[in-house]
Protein backbone atom coordinates (compact mmCIF):
# COMPACT_ATOMS: atom_id res chain seq x y z
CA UNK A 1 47.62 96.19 62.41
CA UNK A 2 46.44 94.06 59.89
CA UNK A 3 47.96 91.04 58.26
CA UNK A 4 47.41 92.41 55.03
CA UNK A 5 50.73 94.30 54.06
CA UNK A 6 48.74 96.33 51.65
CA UNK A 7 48.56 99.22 54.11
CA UNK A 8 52.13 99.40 55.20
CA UNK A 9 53.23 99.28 51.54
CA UNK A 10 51.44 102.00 50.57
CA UNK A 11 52.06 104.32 53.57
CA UNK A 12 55.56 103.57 52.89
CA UNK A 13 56.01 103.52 49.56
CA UNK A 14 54.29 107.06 49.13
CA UNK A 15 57.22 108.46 51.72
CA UNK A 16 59.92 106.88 50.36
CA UNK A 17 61.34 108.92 47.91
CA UNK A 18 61.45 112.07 50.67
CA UNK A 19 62.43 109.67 53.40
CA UNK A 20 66.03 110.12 53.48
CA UNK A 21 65.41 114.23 53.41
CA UNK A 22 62.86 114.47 56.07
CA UNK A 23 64.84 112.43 58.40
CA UNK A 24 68.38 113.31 57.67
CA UNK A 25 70.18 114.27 60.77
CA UNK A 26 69.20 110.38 62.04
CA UNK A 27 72.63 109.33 61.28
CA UNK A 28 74.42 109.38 64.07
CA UNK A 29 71.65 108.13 66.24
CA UNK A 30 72.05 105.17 63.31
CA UNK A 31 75.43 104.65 64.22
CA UNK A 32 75.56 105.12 68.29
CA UNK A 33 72.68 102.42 68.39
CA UNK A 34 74.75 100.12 66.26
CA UNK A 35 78.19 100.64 67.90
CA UNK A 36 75.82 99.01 71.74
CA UNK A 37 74.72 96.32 69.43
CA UNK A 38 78.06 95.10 70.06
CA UNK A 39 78.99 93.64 66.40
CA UNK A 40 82.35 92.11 65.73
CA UNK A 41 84.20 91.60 62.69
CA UNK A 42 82.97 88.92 60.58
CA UNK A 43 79.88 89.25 62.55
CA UNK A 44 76.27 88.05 59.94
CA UNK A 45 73.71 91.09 61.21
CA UNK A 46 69.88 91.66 59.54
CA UNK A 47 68.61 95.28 59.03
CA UNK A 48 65.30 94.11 59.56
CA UNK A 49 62.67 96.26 57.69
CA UNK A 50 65.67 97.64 57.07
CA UNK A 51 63.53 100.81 54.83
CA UNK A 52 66.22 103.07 52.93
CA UNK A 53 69.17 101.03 54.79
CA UNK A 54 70.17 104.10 56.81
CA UNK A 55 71.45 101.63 59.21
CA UNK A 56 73.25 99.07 56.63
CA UNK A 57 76.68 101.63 56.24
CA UNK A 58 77.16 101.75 60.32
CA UNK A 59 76.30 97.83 60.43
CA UNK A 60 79.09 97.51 57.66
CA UNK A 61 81.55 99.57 59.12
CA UNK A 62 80.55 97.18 62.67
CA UNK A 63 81.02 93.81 61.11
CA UNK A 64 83.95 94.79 58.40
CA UNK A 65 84.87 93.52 54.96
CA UNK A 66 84.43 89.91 55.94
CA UNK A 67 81.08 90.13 57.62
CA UNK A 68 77.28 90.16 55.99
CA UNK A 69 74.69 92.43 56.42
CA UNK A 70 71.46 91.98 54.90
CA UNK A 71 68.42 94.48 54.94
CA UNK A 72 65.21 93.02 54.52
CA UNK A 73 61.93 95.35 53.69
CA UNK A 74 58.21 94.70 52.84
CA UNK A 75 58.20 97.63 50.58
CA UNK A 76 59.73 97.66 46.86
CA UNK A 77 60.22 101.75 47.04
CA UNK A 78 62.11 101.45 50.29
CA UNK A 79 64.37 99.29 48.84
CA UNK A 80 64.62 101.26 45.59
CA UNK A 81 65.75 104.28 47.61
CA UNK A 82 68.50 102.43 49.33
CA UNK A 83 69.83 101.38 45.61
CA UNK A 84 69.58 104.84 44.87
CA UNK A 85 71.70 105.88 47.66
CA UNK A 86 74.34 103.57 47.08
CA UNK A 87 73.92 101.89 50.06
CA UNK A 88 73.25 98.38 48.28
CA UNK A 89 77.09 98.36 48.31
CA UNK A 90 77.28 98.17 52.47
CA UNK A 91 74.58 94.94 52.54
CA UNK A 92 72.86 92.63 50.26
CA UNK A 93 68.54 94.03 49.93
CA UNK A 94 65.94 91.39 50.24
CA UNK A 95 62.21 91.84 49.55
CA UNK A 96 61.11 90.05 52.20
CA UNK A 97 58.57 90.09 55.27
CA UNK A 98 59.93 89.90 58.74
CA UNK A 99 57.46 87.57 59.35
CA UNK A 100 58.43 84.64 57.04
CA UNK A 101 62.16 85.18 56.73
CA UNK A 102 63.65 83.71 53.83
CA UNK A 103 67.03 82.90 56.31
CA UNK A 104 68.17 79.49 57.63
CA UNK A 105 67.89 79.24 61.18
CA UNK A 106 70.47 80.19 63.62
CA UNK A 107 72.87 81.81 60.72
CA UNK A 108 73.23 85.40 62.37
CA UNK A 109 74.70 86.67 64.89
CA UNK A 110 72.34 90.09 65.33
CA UNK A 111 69.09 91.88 64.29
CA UNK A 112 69.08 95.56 64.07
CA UNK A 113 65.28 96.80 64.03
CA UNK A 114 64.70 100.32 63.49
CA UNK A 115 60.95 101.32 63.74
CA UNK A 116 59.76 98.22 63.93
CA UNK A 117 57.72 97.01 66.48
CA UNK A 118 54.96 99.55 65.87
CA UNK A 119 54.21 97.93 62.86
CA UNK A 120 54.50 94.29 63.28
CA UNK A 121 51.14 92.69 62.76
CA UNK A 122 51.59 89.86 65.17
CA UNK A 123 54.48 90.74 67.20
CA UNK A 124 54.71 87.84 69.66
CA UNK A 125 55.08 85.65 66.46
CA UNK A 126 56.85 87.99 64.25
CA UNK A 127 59.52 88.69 67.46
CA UNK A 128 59.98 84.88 67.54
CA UNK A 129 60.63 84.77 63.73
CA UNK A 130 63.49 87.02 64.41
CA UNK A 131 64.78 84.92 67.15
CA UNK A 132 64.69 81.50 64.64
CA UNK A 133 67.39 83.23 62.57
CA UNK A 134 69.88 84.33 65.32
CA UNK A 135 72.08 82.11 66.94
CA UNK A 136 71.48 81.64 70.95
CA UNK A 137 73.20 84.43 72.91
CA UNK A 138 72.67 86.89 69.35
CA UNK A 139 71.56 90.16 70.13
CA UNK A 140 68.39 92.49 69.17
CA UNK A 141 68.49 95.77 68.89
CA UNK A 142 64.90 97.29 68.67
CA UNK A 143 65.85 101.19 67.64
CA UNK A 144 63.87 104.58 66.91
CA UNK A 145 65.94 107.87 66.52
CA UNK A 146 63.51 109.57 69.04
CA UNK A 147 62.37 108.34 71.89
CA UNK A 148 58.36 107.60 72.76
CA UNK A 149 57.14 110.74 73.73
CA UNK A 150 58.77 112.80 71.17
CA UNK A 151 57.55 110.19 68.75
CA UNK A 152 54.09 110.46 70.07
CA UNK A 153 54.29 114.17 69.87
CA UNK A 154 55.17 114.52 66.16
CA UNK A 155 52.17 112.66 65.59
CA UNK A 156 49.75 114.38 67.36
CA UNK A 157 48.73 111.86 70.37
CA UNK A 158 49.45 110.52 73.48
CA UNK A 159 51.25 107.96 74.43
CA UNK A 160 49.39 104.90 75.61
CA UNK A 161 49.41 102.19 78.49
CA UNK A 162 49.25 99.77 75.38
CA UNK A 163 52.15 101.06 73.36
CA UNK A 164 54.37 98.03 73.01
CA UNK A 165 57.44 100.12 73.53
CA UNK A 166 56.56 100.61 77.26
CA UNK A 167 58.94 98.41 79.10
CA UNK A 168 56.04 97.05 81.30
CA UNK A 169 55.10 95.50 77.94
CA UNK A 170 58.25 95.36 75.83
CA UNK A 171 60.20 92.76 78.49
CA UNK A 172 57.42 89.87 78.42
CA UNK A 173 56.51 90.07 75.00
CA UNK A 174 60.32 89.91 74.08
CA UNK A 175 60.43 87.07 76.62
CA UNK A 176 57.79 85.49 75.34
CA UNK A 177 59.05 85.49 71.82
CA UNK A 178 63.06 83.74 72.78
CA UNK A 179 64.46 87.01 73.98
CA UNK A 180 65.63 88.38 77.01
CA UNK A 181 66.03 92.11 77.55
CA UNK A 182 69.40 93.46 78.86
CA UNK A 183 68.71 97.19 78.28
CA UNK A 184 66.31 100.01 78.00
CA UNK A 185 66.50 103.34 76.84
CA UNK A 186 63.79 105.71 76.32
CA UNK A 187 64.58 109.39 76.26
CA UNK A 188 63.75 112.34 73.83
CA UNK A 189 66.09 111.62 71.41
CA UNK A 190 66.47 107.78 71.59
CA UNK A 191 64.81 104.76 72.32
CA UNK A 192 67.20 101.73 72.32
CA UNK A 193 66.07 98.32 73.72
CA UNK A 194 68.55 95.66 73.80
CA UNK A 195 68.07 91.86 73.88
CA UNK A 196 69.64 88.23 73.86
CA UNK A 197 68.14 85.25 72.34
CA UNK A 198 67.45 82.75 74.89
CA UNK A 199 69.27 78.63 73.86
């Protein structure tokens, strides 16, 4: 993918508005991949291209009155749908790209990524921008309601040797970027990889 955000700003921004409808039995697949994240209360947590925040009321409920939850998105409509779901009550919205976080280093504690990867332009470097913001021994979770082959399916191709996803690749790029993987999961109707950030 390119650098230029253009493209993921438009394909999003055209779907946002039917987002939430076309996808709405994700929710508990939201909150099961939040609950193995393994967030405590207090707990500081980034929805990153966090989209519509579907995750930001589970990653509330996780890290309580007393924690912070922030989703951060590339695309303004994304963002404008949260609002308009309320869910700008469960986490504070940022217009921001994962890529150039506007986040001190080492102030979480956890990243929730849902659909992610696949559209990082750089993900080696955009993985370790992730990792400057969490603490050592923070978690990662990199999430998709439906696991690689389903996903591959609804969109009408095959599944590659070079998808990212693939644990072959997903393990050294994440350990290449300050993150070590302690869990994968990629069935029909998940795919869940879990990571620490390396000291």
């Amino acid at each position: 993918m390119s650098d230029d955000h253009t493209h993921v700003q438009e394909f999003f921004g055209a779907r946002a508005a039917e987002w939430d409808r076309r996808f709405s039995d994700d929710g508990p697949a939201y909150a099961a991949a939040v609950a193995e994240l393994g967030l405590r209360e207090g707990d500081r947590v980034l929805d990153a291209g966090c989209g519509t925040g579907r995750a930001l009321t589970p990653l509330r409920g996780a890290v309580g009155p007393s924690g912070v939850v922030i989703g951060a998105d590339l695309t303004p409509a994304m963002l404008e749908a949260a609002v308009r779901a309320g869910r700008d009550r469960d986490g504070r919205l940022l217009l921001a790209d994962v890529a150039a976080l506007p986040l001190r280093s080492r102030s979480l504690d956890a990243v929730f990524a849902a659909g992610l990867i696949a559209h990082l332009p750089q993900p080696a470097e955009n993985l370790r921008e992730l990792a400057r913001v969490v603490r050592p021994s923070g978690t990662l979770a990199l999430f998709h309601p439906i696991g690689r082959a389903a996903l591959a399916a609804r969109q009408g191709r095959q599944i590659t040797a070079e998808d990212l996803r693939a644990e072959p690749n997903l393990r050294p790029l994440l350990a290449g970027s300050g993150w070590r993987m302690t869990s994968y999961v990629d069935e029909d109707d998940r795919f869940l990889a879990l990571a620490v950030r390396e000291d």
